[in-house]
PDB file of N, CA and C in Angstrom:
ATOM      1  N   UNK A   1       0.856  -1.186   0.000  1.00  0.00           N
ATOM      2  CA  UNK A   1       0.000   0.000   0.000  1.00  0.00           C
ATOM      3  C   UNK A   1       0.893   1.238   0.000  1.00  0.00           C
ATOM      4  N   UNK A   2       0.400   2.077  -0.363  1.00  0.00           N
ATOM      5  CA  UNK A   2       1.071   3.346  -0.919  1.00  0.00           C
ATOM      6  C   UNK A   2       1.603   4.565   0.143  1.00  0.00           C
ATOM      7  N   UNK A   3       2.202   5.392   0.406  1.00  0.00           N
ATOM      8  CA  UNK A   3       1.687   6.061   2.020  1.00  0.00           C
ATOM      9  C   UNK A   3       0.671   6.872   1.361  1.00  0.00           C
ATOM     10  N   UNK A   4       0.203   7.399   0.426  1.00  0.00           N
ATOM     11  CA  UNK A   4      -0.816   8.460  -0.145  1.00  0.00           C
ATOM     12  C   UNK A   4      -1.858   7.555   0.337  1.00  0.00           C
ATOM     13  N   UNK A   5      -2.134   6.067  -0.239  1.00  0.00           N
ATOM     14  CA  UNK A   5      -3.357   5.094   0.846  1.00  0.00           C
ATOM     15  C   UNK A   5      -3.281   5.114   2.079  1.00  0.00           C
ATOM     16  N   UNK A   6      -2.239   5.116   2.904  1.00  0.00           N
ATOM     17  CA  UNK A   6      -1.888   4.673   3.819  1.00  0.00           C
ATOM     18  C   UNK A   6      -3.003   6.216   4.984  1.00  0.00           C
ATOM     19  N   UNK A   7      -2.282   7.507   4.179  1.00  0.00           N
ATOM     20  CA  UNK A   7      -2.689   8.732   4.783  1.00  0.00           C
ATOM     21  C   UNK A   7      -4.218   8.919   4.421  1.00  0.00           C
ATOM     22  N   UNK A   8      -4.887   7.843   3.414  1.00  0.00           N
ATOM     23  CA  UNK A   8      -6.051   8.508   3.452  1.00  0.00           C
ATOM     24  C   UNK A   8      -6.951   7.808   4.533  1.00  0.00           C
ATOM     25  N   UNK A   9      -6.355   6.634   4.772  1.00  0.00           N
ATOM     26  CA  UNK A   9      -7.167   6.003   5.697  1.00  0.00           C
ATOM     27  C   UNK A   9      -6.809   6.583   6.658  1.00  0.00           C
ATOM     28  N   UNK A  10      -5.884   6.727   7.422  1.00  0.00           N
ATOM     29  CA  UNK A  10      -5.554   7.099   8.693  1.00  0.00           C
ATOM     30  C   UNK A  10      -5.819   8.581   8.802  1.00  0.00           C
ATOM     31  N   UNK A  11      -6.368   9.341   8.119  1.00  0.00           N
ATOM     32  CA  UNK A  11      -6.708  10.703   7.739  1.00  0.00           C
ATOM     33  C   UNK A  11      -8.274  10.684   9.120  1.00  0.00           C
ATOM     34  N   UNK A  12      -9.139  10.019   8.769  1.00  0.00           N
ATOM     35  CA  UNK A  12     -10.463  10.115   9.183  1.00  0.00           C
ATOM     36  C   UNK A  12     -10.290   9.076  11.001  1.00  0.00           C
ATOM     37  N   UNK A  13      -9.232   8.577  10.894  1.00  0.00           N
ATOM     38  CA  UNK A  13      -9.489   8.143  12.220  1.00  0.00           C
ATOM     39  C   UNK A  13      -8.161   9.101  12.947  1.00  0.00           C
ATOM     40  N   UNK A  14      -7.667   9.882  12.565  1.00  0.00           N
ATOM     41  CA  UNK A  14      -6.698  10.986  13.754  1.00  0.00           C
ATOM     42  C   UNK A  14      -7.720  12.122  13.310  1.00  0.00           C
ATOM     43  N   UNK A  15      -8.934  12.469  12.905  1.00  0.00           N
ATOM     44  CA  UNK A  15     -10.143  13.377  13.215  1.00  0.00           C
ATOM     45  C   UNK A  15     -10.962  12.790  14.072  1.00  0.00           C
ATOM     46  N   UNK A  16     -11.433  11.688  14.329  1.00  0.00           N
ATOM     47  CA  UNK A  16     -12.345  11.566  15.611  1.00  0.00           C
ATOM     48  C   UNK A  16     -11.379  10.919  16.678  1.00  0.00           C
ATOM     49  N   UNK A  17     -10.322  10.564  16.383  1.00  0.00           N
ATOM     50  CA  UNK A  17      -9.477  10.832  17.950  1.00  0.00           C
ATOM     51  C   UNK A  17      -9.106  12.223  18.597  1.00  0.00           C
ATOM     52  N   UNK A  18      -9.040  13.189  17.328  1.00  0.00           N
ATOM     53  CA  UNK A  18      -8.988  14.605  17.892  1.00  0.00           C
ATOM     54  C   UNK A  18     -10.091  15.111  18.425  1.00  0.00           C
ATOM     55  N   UNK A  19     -10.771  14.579  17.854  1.00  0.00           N
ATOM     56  CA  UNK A  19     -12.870  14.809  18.409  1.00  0.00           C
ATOM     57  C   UNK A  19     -12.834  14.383  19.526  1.00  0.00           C
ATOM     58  N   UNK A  20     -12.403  12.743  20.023  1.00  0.00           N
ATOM     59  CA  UNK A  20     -12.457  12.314  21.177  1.00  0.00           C
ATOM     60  C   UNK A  20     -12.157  13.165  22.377  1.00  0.00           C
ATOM     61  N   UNK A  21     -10.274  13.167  21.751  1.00  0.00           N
ATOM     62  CA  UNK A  21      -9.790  13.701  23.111  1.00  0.00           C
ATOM     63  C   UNK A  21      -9.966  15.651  23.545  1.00  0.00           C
ATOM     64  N   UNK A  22     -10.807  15.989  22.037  1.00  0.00           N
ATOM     65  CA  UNK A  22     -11.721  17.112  22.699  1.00  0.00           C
ATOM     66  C   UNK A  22     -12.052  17.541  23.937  1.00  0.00           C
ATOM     67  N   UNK A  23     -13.486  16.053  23.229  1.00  0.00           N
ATOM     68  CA  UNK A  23     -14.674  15.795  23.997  1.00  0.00           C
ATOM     69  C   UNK A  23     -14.175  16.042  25.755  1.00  0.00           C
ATOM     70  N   UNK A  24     -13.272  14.875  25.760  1.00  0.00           N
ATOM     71  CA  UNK A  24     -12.459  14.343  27.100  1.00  0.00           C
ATOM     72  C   UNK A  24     -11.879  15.560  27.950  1.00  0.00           C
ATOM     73  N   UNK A  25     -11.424  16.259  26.968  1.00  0.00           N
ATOM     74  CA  UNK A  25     -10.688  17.652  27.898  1.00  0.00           C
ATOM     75  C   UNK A  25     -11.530  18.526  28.477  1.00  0.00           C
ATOM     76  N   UNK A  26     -12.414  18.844  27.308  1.00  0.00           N
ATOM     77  CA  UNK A  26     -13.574  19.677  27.859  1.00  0.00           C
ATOM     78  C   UNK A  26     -14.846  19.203  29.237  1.00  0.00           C
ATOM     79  N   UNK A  27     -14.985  17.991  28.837  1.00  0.00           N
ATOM     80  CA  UNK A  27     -15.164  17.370  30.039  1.00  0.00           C
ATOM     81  C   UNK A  27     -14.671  17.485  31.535  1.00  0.00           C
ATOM     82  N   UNK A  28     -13.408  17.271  31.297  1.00  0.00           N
ATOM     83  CA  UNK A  28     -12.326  17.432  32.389  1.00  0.00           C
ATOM     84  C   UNK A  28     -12.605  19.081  33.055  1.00  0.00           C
ATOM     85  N   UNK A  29     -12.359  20.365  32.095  1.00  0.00           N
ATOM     86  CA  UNK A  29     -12.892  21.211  32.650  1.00  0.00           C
ATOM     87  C   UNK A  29     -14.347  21.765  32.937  1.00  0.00           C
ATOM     88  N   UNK A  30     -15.176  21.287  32.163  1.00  0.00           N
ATOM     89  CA  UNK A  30     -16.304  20.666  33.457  1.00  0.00           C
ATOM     90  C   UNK A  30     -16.537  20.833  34.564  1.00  0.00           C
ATOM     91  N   UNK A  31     -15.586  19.227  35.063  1.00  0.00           N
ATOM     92  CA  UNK A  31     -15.336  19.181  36.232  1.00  0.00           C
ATOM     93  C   UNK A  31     -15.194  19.851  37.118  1.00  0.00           C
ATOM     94  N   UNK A  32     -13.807  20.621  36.806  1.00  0.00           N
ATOM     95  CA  UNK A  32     -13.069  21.439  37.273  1.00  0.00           C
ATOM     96  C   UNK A  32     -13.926  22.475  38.033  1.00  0.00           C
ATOM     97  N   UNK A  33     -14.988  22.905  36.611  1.00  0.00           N
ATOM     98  CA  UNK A  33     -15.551  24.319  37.082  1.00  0.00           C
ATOM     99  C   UNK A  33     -16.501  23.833  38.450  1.00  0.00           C
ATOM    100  N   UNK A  34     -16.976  22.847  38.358  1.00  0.00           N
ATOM    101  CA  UNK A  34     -18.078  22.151  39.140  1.00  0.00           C
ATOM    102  C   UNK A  34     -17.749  22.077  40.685  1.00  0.00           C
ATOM    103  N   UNK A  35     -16.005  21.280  40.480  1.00  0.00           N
ATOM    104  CA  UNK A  35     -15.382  21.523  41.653  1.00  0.00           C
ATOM    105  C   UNK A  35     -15.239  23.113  42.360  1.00  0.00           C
ATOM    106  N   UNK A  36     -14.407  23.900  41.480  1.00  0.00           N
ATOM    107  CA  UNK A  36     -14.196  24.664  41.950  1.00  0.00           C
ATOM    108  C   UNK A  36     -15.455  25.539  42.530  1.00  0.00           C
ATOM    109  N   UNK A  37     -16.968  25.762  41.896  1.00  0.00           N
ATOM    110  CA  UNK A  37     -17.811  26.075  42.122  1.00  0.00           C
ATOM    111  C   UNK A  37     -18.581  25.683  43.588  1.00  0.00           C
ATOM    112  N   UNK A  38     -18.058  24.234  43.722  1.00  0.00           N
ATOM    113  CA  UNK A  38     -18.353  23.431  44.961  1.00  0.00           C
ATOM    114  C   UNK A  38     -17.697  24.195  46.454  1.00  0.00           C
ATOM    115  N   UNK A  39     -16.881  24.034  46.013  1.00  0.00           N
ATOM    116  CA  UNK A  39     -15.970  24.583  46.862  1.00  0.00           C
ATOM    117  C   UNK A  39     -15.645  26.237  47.404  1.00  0.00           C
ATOM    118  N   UNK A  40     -16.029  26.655  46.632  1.00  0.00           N
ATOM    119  CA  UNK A  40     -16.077  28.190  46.671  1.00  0.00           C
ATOM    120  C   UNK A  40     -17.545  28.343  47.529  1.00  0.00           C
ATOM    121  N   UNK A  41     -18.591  27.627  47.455  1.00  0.00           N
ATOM    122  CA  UNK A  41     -19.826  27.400  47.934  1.00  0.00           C
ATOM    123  C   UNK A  41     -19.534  27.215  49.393  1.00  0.00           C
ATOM    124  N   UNK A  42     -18.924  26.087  49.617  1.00  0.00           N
ATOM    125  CA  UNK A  42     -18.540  25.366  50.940  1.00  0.00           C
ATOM    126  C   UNK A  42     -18.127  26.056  51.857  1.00  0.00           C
ATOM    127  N   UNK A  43     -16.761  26.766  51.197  1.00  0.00           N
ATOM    128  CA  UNK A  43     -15.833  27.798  51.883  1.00  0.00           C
ATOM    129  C   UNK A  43     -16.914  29.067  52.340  1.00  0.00           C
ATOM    130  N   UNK A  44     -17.128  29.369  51.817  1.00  0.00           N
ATOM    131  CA  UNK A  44     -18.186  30.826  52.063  1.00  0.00           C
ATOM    132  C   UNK A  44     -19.166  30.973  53.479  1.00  0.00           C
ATOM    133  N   UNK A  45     -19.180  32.467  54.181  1.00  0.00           N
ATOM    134  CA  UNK A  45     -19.426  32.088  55.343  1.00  0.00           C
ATOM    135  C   UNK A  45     -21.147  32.529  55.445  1.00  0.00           C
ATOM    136  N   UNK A  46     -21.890  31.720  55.878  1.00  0.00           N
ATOM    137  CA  UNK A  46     -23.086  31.646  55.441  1.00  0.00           C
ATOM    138  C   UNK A  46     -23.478  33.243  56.039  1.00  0.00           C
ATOM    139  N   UNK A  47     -23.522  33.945  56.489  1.00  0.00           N
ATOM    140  CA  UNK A  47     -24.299  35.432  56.025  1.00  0.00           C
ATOM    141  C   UNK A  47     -23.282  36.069  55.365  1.00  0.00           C
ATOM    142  N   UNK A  48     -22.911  35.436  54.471  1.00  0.00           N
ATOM    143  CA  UNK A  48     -22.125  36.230  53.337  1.00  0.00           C
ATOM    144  C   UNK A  48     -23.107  36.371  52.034  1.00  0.00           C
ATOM    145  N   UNK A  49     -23.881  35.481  51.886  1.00  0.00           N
ATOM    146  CA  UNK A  49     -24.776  34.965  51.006  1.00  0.00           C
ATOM    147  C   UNK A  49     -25.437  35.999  50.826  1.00  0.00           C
ATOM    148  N   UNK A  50     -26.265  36.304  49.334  1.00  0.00           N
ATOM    149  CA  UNK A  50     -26.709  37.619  49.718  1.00  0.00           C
ATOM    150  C   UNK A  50     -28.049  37.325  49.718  1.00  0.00           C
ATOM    151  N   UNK A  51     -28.939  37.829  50.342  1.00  0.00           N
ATOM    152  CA  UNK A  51     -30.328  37.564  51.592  1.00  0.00           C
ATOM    153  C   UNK A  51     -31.458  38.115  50.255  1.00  0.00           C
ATOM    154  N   UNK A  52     -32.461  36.832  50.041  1.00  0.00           N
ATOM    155  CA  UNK A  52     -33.202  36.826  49.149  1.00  0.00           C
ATOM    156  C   UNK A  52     -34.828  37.745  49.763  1.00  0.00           C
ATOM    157  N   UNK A  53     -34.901  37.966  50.961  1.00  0.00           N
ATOM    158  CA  UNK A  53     -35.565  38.705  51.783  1.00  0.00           C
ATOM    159  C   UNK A  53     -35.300  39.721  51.907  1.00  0.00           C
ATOM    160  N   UNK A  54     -36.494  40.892  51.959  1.00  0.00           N
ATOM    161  CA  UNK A  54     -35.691  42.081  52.149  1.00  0.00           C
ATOM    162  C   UNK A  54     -35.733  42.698  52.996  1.00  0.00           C
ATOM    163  N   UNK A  55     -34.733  43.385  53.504  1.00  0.00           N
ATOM    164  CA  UNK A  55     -35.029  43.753  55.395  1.00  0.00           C
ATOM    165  C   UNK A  55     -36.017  45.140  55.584  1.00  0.00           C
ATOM    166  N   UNK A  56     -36.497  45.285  56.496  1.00  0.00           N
ATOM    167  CA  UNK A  56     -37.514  46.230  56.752  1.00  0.00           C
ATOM    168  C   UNK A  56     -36.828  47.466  56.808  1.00  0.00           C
TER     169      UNK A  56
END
């Protein structure tokens, strides 16, 4: 086989491994934000929150 064959096949499968490991990264930060969002939540000192009531 030729490498000009060789590159056309292997052409369409290093595009959905690049798709994959996209997918995967973006995922990953995701996470991240989810965590960090978690946590920033956690940490926070509850009358810091800002008060959905309104005071008289």
């Amino acid at each position: 086989m030729s490498s000009v064959g060789l590159q056309a096949l292997l052409l369409p499968l290093l595009g959905i491994h690049s798709a994959l490991a996209h997918h995967e990264v973006m995922g990953l930060f995701e996470i991240a934000r989810v965590l960090g969002a978690s946590h920033r939540f956690a940490s926070s000192d509850p009358g810091s929150a800002p008060s959905t009531v309104a005071s008289p």
